[in-house]
Each structure stands twice: as C-alpha cells, then as structure tokens.
Protein backbone atom coordinates (compact mmCIF):
# COMPACT_ATOMS: atom_id res chain seq x y z
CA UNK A 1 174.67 55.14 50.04
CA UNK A 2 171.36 57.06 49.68
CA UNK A 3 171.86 60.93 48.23
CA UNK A 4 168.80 63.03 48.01
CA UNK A 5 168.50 65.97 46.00
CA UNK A 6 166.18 68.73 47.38
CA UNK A 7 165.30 71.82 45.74
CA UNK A 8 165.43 75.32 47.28
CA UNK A 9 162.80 78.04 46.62
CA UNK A 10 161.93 81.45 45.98
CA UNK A 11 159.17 83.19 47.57
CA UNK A 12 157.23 85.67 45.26
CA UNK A 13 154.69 87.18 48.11
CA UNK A 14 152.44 86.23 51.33
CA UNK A 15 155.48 85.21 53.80
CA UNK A 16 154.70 85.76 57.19
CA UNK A 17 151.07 84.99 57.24
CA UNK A 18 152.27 81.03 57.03
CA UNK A 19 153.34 82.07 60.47
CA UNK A 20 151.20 80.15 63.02
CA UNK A 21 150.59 83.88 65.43
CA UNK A 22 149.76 85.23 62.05
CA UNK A 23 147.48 82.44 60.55
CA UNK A 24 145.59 80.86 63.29
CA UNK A 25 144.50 84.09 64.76
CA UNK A 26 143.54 85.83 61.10
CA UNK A 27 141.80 82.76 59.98
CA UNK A 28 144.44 81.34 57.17
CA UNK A 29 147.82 82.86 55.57
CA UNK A 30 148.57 82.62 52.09
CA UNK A 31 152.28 82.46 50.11
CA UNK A 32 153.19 82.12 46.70
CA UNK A 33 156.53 80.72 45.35
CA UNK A 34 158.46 78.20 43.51
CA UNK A 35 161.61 76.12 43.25
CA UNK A 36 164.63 77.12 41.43
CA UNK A 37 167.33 74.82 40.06
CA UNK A 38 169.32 75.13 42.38
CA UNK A 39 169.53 72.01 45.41
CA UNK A 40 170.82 71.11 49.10
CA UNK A 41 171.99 67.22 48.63
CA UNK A 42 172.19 65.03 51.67
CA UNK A 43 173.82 61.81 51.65
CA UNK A 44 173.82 59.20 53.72
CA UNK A 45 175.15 55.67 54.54
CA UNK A 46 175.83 53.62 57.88
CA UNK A 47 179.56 53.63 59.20
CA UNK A 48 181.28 51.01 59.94
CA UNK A 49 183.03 52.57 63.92
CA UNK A 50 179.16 52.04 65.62
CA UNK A 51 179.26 55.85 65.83
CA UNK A 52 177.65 58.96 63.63
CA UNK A 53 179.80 60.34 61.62
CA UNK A 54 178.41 64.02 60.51
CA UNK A 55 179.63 66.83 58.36
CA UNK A 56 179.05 70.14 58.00
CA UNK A 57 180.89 73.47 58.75
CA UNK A 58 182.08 71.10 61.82
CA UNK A 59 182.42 67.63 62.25
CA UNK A 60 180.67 65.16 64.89
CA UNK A 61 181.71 62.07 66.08
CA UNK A 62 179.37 60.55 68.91
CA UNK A 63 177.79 57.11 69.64
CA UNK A 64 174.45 58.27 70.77
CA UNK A 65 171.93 60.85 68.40
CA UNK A 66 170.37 62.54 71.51
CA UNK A 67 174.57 63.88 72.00
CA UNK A 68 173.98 65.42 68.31
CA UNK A 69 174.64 69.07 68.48
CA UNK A 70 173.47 69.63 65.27
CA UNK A 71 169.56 70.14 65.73
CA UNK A 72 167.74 69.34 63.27
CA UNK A 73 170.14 66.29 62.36
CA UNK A 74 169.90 64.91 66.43
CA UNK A 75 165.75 66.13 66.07
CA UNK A 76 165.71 63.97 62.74
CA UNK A 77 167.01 61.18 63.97
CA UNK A 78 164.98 60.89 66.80
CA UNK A 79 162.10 61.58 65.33
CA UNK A 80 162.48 58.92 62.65
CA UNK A 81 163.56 56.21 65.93
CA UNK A 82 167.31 55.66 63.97
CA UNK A 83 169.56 53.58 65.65
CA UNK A 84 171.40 52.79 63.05
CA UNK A 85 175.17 54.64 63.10
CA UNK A 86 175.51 56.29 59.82
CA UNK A 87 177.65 59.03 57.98
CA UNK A 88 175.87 62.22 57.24
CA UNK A 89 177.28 64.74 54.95
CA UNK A 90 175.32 67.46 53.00
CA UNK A 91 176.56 69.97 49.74
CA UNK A 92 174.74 72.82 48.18
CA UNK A 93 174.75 74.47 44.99
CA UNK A 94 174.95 78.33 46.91
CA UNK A 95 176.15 79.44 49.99
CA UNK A 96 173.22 78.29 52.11
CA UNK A 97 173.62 79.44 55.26
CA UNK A 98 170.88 82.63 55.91
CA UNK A 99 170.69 82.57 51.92
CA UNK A 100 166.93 83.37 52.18
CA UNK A 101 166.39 80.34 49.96
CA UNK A 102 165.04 77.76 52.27
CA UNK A 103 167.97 76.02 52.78
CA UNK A 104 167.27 75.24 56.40
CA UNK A 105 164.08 73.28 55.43
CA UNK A 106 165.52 71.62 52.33
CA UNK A 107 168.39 70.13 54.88
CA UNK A 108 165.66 68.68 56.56
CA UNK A 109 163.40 67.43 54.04
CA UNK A 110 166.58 65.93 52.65
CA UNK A 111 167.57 64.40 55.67
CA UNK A 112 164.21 63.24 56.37
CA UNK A 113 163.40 61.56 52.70
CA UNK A 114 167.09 60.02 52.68
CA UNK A 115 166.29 58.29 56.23
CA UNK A 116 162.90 56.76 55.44
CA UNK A 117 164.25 55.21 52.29
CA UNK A 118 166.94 54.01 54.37
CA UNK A 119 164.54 51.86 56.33
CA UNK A 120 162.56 51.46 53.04
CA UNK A 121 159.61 53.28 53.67
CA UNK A 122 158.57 55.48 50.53
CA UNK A 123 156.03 58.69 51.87
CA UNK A 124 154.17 61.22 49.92
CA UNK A 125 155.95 64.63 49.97
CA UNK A 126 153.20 66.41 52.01
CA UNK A 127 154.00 63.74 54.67
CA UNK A 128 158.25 64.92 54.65
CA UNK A 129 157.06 68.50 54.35
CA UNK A 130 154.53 67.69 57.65
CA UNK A 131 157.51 65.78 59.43
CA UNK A 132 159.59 68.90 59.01
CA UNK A 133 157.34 71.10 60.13
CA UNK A 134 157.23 69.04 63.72
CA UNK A 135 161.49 69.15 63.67
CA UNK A 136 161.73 73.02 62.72
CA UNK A 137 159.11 74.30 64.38
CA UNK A 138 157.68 71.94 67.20
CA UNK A 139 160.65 70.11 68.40
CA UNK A 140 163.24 73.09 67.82
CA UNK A 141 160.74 75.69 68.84
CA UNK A 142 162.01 78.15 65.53
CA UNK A 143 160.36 81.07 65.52
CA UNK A 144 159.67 80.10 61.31
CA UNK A 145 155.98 79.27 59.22
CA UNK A 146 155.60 76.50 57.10
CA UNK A 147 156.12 77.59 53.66
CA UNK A 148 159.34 76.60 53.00
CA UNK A 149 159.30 72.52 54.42
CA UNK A 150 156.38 72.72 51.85
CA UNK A 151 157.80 74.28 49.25
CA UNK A 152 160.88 72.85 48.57
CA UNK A 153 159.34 69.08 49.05
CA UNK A 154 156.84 69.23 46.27
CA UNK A 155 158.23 71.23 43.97
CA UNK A 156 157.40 73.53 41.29
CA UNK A 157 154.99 76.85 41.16
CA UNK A 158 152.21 76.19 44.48
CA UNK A 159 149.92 78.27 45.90
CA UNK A 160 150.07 76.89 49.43
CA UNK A 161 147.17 77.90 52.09
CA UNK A 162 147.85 78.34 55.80
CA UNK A 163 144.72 77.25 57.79
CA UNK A 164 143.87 78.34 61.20
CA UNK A 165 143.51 74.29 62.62
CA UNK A 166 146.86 73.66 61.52
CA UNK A 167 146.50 71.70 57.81
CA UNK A 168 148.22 72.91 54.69
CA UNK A 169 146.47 73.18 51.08
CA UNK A 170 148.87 73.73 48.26
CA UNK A 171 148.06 74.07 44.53
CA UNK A 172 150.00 73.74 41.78
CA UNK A 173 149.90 77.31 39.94
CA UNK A 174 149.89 75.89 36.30
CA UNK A 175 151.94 78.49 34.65
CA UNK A 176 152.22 78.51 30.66
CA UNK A 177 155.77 77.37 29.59
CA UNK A 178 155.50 80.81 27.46
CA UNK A 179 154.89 82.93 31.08
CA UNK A 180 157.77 80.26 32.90
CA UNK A 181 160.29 81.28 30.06
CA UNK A 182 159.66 85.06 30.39
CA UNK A 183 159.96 84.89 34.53
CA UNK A 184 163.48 82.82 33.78
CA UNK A 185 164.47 85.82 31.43
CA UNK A 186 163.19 88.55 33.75
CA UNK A 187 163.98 87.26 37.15
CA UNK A 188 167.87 88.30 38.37
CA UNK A 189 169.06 86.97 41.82
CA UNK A 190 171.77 88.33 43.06
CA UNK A 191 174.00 87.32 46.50
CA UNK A 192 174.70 90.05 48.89
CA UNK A 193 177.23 88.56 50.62
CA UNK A 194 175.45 89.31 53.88
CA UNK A 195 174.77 86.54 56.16
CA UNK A 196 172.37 86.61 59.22
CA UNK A 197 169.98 84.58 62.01
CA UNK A 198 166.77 84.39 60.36
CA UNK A 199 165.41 83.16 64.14
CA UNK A 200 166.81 86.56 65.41
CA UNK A 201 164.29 88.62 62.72
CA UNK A 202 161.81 86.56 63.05
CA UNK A 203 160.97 86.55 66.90
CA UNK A 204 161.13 90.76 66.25
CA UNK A 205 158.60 89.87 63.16
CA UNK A 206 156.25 86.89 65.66
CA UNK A 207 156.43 89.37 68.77
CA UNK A 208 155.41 92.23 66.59
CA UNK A 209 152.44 89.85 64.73
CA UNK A 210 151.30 89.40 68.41
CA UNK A 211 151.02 92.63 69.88
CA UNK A 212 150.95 94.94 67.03
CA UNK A 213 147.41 95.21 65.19
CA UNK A 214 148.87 97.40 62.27
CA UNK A 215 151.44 94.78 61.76
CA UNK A 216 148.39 92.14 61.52
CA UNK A 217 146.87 94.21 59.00
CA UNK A 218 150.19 95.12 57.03
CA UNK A 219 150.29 91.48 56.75
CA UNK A 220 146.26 90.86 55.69
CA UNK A 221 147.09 92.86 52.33
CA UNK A 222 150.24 90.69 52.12
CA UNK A 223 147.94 88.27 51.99
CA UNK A 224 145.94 89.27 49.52
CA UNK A 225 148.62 89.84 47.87
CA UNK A 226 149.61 86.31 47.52
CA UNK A 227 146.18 85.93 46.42
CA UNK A 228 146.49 88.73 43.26
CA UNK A 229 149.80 86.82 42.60
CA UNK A 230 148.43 83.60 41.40
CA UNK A 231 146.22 85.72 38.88
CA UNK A 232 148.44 87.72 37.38
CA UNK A 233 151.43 84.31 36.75
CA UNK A 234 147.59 82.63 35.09
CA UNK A 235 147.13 85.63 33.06
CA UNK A 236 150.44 85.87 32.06
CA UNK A 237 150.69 89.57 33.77
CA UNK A 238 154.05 89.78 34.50
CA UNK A 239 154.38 94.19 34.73
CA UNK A 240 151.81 93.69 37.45
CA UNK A 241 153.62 90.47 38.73
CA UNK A 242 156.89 92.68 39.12
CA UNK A 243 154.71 95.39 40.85
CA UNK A 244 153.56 93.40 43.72
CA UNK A 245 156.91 92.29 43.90
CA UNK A 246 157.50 95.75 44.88
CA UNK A 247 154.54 96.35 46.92
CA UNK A 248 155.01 93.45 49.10
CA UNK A 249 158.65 94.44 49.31
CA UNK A 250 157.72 97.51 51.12
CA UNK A 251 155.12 96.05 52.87
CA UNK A 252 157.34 93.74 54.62
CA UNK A 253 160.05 96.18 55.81
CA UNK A 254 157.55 97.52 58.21
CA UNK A 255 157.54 93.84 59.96
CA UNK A 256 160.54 94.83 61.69
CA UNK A 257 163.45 96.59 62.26
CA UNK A 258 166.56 94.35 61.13
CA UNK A 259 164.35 93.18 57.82
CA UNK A 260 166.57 95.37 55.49
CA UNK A 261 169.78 97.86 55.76
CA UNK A 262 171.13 100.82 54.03
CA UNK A 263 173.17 99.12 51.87
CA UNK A 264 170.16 96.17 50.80
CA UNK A 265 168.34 99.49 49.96
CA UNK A 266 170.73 101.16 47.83
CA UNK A 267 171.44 97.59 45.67
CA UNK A 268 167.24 97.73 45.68
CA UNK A 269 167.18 101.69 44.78
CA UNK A 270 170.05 101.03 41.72
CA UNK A 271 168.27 97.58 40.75
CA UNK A 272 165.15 100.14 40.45
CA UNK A 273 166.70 102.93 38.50
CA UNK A 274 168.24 100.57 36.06
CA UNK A 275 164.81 99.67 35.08
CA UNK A 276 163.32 96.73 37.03
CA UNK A 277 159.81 97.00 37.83
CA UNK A 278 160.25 95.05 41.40
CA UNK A 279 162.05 93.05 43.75
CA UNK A 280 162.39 91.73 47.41
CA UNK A 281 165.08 90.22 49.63
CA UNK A 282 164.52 86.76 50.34
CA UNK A 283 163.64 84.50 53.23
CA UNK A 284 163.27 86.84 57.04
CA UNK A 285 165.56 90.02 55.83
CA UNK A 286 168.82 90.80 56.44
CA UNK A 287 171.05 89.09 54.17
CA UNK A 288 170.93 86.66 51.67
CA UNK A 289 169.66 86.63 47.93
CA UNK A 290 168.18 89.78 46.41
C-alpha cells in the first residue's frame, strides 16, 4: 500500500491573478501563501477483483478508468497510462469539500505522487504540481489558477510567480522562526459551516477578468499586493501584514457577486470589532474557512 500525505494551504494575498485570463493578458500574476498542518492523505494499493475499487462520499466499482466518474481520479489515471486495478481511498484532517483550503489540488497531487511511486518513478514536486495543473485545469477545463497544485506540493511559505507563457517561479519566503511563531499565535481560522462550487464563483470571477477592465485593475493592486506581502513576513511587519489582509479582503469582494454573504460579513465585522487587524475568506468565496 502506498499513502501520501499532502498538505493543504492558506492563501495570504494575490489569488486570482494566477488565473490564466488574468496573467497572460497582464503580463504575470503574483500569490502569496503557505501550508498549514493540516493534510488530504490518499492511499492506494492494487485489488485483487481486476476492477477499481474507489472511495469517497460514494463508492465506484468499474473495470475500465475512462468509466471513472470521479474526474480528477478517471483524468489521473489516464494521464499517468494506469492499467493496473487498484483501491483508491482518500481522508482529510477538515471537512474538505469547498473548504477554501486547496483541498481539490492536494487530492490530486496526492493521487498523482502515490501513482508514480507506484510504478517507481520518483519526480520533483514542480513536476506533480505541473501534472496537476494539466488534470484540473486542461483536461477538466476548471475555471481555477495554479496556485494551489503549487502550493500544497512544495510546501512551506512561497512566493509563486504567474508568467504570461505559461511557467511558474516560486520562492521560498524565508520567514524568521521568531515572525513564523507570532503568525501561529496571531492567525485564527475558523469553519463557517458553509459549503459551495468554487467552479460556480469562479467562471462569474474569469468572465468578469475578461470583459471587465476595472476588475483587471482591482486585481493589478492585488497583485502588488502579493508583492508588499513578501516584505512585510521579511521584515517581520506583521500590523501591516494583517492590514493587507484586510485590503485584499475588500479588494476581492468586488470580483464578483457570490464571493461573500451577509452572514460571512457579520463573522468578518465581529472578528474586526473584537480587535483583529485583518482577515479574508479562503479559496473562490462563499463558504469555507475564515
């Protein structure tokens, strides 16, 4: 049996310029974030019936992958040429469905990692982060960017960089463990118990990025942003590192129309008035981890 363990993320400021309308037509995007310790495991092994075995809120039983409903299990397996039958189950530490956390990519990371070392082949995480990208957003056609297949398969503080021809630059963002133990203290997240499609908010958020030139620009001081963000975690700057929290918060409700709700704002406004500096909802809007 192979198990991999796969880290989810947070997402600190930038997202939506790793989108490719955003990115390829504004020159580059830029997000900052970082793993949590928190993880989506996926295990596999082959079964012994010739079929797939596969778990998840339902369970599959077929003999060919292309009958897979699951899609980014069926995409995975094609993608990677696996013939072999196997059992595929997956667990996570949070509810992970539209948790805002990157779940969706770290599934499929997972998957991928656990089904190269299957067939013995060891690849660099930028290659599983790559390979993801192609399942999620070529193969599946989601409406998503990139940050989060990156993310969550190398780990750790990054700086990632969303260029126009496609490629992907991330930099570690070598935060002092005296800054990394004051953003554990300071940093509350909090489950709203609110599920939702992040496709469904982000085709408003792409269709919006393409025909909307204020959007394009709310999302150039996103950007920059992202940019101010690395600073300030450097310097140590964490008032200012809460207040772009903020700004970027309010920024990104003007994306679209289902990003937050009246009861996401009041948790925000109370959050607020009990004294934190900033905050955002994670991942497209909607739902999820505050």
């Amino acid at each position: 049996m192979i198990i991999t363990k796969t880290p989810l993320r947070i997402s600190f400021a930038g997202g939506g310029t790793d989108i490719p309308v955003f990115y390829e037509r504004e020159g580059y995007g830029v997000v900052v974030s970082a793993t949590i310790n928190k993880y989506m495991y996926v295990a596999i092994h082959p079964y012994f019936s010739g079929k797939f075995l596969l778990k998840y809120s339902k369970t599959e039983l077929v003999d060919d992958p292309k009958k897979i409903e699951h899609n980014i299990i069926r995409e995975s397996l094609l993608i990677t040429n696996t013939t072999t039958p196997l059992e595929i189950t997956s667990f996570a530490d949070i509810p992970s469905e539209g948790s805002g956390l990157g779940s969706s990519s770290a599934y499929c990371v997972g998957l991928l990692h656990a089904l190269h070392l299957m067939k013995g082949q060891h690849m660099p995480a930028q290659e599983h982060a790559k390979l993801a990208c192609e399942v999620e957003i070529e193969r599946l056609g989601h409406p998503i960017g990139k940050q989060d297949q990156y993310a969550v398969a190398l780990g750790g503080f990054n700086h990632m960089v969303f260029h126009n021809d496609g490629s992907v630059r991330v930099t570690p963002i070598m935060v002092s463990p005296i800054v990394k133990k004051s953003l554990e203290q300071q940093l509350l997240l909090f489950y709203t118990g609110l599920t939702r499609s992040a496709n469904t908010i982000l085709s408003e958020q792409v269709k919006n990025t393409t025909t909307d030139a204020q959007k394009r620009a709310i999302l150039c001081v996103m950007r920059d942003l992202a940019e101010e963000t690395k600073r300030v975690l450097l310097d140590g700057n964490l008032l200012r590192f809460g207040q772009i929290l903020h700004e970027n918060w309010e920024l990104k409700q003007k994306l679209a129309t289902t990003i937050s709700n009246a009861r996401i704002d009041e948790w925000y406004r109370k959050a607020r008035n009990a004294g934190a500096v900033g905050g955002k909802l994670l991942g497209a809007g909607g739902g999820g981890f505050i």
